[in-house]
Protein backbone atom coordinates (compact mmCIF):
# COMPACT_ATOMS: atom_id res chain seq x y z
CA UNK A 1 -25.65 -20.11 -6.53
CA UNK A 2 -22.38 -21.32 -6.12
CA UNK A 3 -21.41 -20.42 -9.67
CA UNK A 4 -23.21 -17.41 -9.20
CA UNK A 5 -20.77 -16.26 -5.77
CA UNK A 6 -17.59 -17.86 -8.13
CA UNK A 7 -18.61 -15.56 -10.91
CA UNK A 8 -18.97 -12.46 -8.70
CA UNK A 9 -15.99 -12.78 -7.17
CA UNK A 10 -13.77 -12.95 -10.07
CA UNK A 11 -15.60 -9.71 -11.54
CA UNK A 12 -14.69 -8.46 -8.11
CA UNK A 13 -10.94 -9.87 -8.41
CA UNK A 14 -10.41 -8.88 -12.21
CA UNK A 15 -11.68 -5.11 -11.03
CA UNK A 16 -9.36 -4.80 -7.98
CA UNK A 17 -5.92 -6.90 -9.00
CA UNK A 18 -6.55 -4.34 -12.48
CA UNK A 19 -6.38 -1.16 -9.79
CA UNK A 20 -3.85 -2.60 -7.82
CA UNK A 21 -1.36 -3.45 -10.89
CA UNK A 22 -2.34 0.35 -12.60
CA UNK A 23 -1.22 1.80 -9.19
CA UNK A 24 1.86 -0.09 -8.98
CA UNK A 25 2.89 0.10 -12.70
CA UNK A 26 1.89 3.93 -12.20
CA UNK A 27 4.07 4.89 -9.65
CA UNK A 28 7.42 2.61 -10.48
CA UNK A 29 6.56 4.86 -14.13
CA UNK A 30 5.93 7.85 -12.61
CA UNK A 31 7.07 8.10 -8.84
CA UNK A 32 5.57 10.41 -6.67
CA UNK A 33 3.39 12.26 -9.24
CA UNK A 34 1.25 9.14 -9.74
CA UNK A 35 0.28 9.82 -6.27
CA UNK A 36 -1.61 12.63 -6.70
CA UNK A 37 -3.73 11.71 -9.57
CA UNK A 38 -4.71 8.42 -8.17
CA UNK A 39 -8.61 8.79 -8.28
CA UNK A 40 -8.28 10.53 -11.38
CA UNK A 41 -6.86 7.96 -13.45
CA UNK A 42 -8.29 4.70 -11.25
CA UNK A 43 -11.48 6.13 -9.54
CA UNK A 44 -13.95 5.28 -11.84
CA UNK A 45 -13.28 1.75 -12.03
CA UNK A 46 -13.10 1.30 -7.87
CA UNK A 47 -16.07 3.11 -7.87
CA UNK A 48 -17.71 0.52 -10.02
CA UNK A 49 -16.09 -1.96 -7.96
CA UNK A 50 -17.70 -0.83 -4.59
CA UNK A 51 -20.89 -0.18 -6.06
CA UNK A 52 -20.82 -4.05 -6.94
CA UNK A 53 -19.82 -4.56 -3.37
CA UNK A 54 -23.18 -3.65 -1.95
CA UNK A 55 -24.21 -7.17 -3.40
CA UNK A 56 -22.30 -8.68 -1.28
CA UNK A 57 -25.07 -7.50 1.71
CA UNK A 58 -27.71 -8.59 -0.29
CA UNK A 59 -25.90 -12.30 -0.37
CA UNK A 60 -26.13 -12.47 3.50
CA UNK A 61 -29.47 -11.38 3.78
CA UNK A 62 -31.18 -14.27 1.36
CA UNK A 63 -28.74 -16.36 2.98
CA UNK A 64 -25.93 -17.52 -0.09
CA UNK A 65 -23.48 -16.21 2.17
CA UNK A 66 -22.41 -17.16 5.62
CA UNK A 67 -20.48 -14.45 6.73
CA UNK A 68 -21.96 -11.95 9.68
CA UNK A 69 -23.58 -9.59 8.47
CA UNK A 70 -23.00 -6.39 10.85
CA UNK A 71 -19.14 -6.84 10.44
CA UNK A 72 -19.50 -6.79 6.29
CA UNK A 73 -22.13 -4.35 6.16
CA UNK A 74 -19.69 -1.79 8.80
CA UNK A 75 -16.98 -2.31 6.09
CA UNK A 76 -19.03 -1.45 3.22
CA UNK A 77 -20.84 1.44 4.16
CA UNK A 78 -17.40 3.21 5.34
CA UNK A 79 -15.87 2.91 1.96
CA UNK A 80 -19.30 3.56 0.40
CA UNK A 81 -19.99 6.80 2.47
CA UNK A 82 -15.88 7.70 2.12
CA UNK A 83 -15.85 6.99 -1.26
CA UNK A 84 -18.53 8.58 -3.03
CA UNK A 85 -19.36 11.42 -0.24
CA UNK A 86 -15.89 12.47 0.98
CA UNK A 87 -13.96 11.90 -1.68
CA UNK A 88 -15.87 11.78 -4.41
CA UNK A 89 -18.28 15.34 -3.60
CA UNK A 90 -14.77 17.57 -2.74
CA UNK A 91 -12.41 18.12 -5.61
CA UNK A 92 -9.50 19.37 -3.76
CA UNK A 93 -9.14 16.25 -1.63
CA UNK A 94 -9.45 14.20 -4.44
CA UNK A 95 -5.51 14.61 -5.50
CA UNK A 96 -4.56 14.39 -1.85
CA UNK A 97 -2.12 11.67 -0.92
CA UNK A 98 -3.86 10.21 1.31
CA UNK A 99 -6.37 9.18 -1.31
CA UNK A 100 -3.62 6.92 -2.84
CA UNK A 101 -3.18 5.03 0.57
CA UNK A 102 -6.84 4.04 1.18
CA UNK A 103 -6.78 2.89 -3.04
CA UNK A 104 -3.76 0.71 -2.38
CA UNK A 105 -5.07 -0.69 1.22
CA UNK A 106 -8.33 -1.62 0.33
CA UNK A 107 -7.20 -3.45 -3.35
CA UNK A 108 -4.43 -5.10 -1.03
CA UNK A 109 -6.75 -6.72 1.33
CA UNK A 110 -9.60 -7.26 -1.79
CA UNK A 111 -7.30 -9.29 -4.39
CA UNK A 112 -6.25 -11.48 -1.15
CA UNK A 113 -9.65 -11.87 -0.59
CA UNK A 114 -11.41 -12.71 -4.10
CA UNK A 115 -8.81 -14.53 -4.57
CA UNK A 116 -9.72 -16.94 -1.62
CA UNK A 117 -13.12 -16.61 -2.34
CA UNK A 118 -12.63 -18.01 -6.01
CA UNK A 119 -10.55 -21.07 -4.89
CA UNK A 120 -12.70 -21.75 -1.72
CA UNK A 121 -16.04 -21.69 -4.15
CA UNK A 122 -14.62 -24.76 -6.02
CA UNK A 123 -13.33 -26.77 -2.87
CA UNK A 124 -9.33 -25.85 -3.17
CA UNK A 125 -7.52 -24.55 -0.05
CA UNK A 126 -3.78 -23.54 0.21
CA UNK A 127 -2.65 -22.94 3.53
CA UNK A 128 -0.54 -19.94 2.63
CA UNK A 129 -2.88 -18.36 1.22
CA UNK A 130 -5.89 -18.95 3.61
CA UNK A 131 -3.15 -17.56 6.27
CA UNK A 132 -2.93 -14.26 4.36
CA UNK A 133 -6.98 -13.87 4.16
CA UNK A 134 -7.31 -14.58 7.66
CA UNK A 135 -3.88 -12.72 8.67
CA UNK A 136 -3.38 -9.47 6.61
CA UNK A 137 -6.73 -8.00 7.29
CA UNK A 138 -6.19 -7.37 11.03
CA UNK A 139 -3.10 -5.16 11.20
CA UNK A 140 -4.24 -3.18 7.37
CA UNK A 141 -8.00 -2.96 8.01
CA UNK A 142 -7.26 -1.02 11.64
CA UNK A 143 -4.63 1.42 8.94
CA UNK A 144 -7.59 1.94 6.36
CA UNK A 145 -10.15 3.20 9.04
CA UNK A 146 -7.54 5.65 10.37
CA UNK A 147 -6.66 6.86 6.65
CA UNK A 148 -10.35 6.61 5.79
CA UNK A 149 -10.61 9.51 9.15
CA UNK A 150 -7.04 11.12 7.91
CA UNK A 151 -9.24 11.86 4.94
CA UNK A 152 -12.34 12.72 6.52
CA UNK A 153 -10.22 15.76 8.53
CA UNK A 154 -8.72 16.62 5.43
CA UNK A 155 -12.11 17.04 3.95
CA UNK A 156 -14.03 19.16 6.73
CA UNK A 157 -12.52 22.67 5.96
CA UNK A 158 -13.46 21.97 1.90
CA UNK A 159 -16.99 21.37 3.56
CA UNK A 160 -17.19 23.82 5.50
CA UNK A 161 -16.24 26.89 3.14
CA UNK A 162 -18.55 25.38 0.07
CA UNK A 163 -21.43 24.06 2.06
CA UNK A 164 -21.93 20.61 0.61
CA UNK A 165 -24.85 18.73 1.92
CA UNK A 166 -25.39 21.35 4.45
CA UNK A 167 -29.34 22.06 4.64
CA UNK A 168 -30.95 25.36 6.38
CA UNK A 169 -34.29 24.92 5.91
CA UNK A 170 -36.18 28.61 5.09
CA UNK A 171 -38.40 30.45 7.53
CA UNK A 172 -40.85 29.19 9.06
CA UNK A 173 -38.77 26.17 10.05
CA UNK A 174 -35.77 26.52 12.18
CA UNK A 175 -34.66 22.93 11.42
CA UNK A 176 -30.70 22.74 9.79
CA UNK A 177 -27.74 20.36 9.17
CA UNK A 178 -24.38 20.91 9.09
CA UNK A 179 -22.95 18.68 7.18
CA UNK A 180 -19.02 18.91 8.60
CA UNK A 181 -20.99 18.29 12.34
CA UNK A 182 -22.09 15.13 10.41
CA UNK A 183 -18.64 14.07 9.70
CA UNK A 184 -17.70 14.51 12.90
CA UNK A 185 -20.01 12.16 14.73
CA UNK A 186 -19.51 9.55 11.89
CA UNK A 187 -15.76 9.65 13.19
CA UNK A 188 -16.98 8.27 16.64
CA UNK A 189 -19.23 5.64 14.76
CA UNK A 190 -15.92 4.60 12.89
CA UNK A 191 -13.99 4.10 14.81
CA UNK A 192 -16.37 2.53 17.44
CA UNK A 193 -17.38 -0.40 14.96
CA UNK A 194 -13.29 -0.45 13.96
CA UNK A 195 -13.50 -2.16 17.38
CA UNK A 196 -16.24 -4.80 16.36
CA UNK A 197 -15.01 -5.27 12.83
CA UNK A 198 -11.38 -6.00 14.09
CA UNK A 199 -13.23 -8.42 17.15
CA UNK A 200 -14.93 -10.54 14.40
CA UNK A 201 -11.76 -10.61 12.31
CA UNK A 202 -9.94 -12.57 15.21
CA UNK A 203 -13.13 -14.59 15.56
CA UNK A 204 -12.94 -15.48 11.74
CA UNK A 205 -9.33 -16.24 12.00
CA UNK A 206 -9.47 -18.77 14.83
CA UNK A 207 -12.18 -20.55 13.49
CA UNK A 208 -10.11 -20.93 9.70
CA UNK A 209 -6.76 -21.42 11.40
CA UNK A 210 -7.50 -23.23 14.18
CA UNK A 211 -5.11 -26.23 14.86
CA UNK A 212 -8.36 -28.53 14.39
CA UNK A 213 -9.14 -26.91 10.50
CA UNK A 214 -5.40 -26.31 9.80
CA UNK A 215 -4.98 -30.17 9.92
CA UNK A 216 -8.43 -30.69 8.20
CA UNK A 217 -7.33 -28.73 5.88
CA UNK A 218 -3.42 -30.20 5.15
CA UNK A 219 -5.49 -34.06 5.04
């Protein structure tokens, strides 16, 4: 199993550090126009690479992984239902900017992340970088949940005028969903668990950088 976890996290790394250097390479080439092409030119391959994500839920179910599960499975499901229903369903938000900002916060966070994954799956700790696992993800993950709702608002007036995912159910029923109402009550559930996520991040962080594990972890 442990070869297993080691082998899907550098899929997971190779996938997100090849996103992060196309964005970067992108815009020193391009400047601001590579800004608004962003899922055009990268969002297949993040697509892919949150897809693959979802595995990491299954891993704390059956018990390979240790982390908690509400906290992961909150951070999943935002990008999944951002990803592939906001984004992904409205065209016209797709080349907004803000699109760009959630690509480059979330591959941020994720190559810091695989990264410590891979090294801690074979037994190798560096402090520095087991600072910035432990460290980055509490001031950027609070940003990324108020772009991921930046984009949400940017998406309701696209969902209101074409109707996606509304239902009105024909006569005899009376039963209907608005889909933009939808959005709006998923706001208060997102930022609600932003609250829990960013508890258990400080939770996570004193237990890896605690004075007792930072000296473990320097002997």
């Amino acid at each position: 199993m442990n070869i297993y976890l080691f082998v899907y996290d550098l899929m997971q790394f190779c996938g997100h550090s090849w996103i992060f250097t196309n964005m970067i390479i992108r815009f020193m080439t391009f400047g601001k126009d590579s800004l608004a092409d962003t899922f055009y030119s990268i969002g297949l391959v993040m697509r892919l690479c949150q897809l693959l994500s979802v595995l990491e839920i299954l891993h704390i179910l059956i018990g390979i992984d240790k982390s908690r599960f509400l906290p992961r499975f909150l951070q999943i499901t935002e990008r999944i239902i951002v990803l592939f229903v906001v984004i992904n369903s409205q065209e016209e938000v797709q080349g907004k900017y803000v699109v760009c900002v959630l690509f480059f916060l979330w591959n941020l966070l994720d190559v810091v992340r695989y990264t410590y994954n891979m090294l801690a799956r074979m037994g190798i700790y560096y402090l520095p970088l087991t600072w910035l696992n432990f460290s980055l993800c509490i001031p950027l993950y609070p940003l990324s949940v108020l772009a991921k709702g930046f984009a949400i608002g940017v998406s309701l007036p696209y969902f209101e005028s074409f109707g996606t995912y509304s239902i009105k159910l024909p006569f005899p029923f009376t039963f209907s969903i608005y889909f933009p109402y939808v959005l709006k009550m998923y706001l208060l559930v997102l930022f609600t668990g932003m609250c829990f996520v960013i508890q258990n991040l400080f939770h996570e962080r004193m237990a890896h950088l605690g004075t007792g594990n930072i000296k473990n972890k320097r002997s």
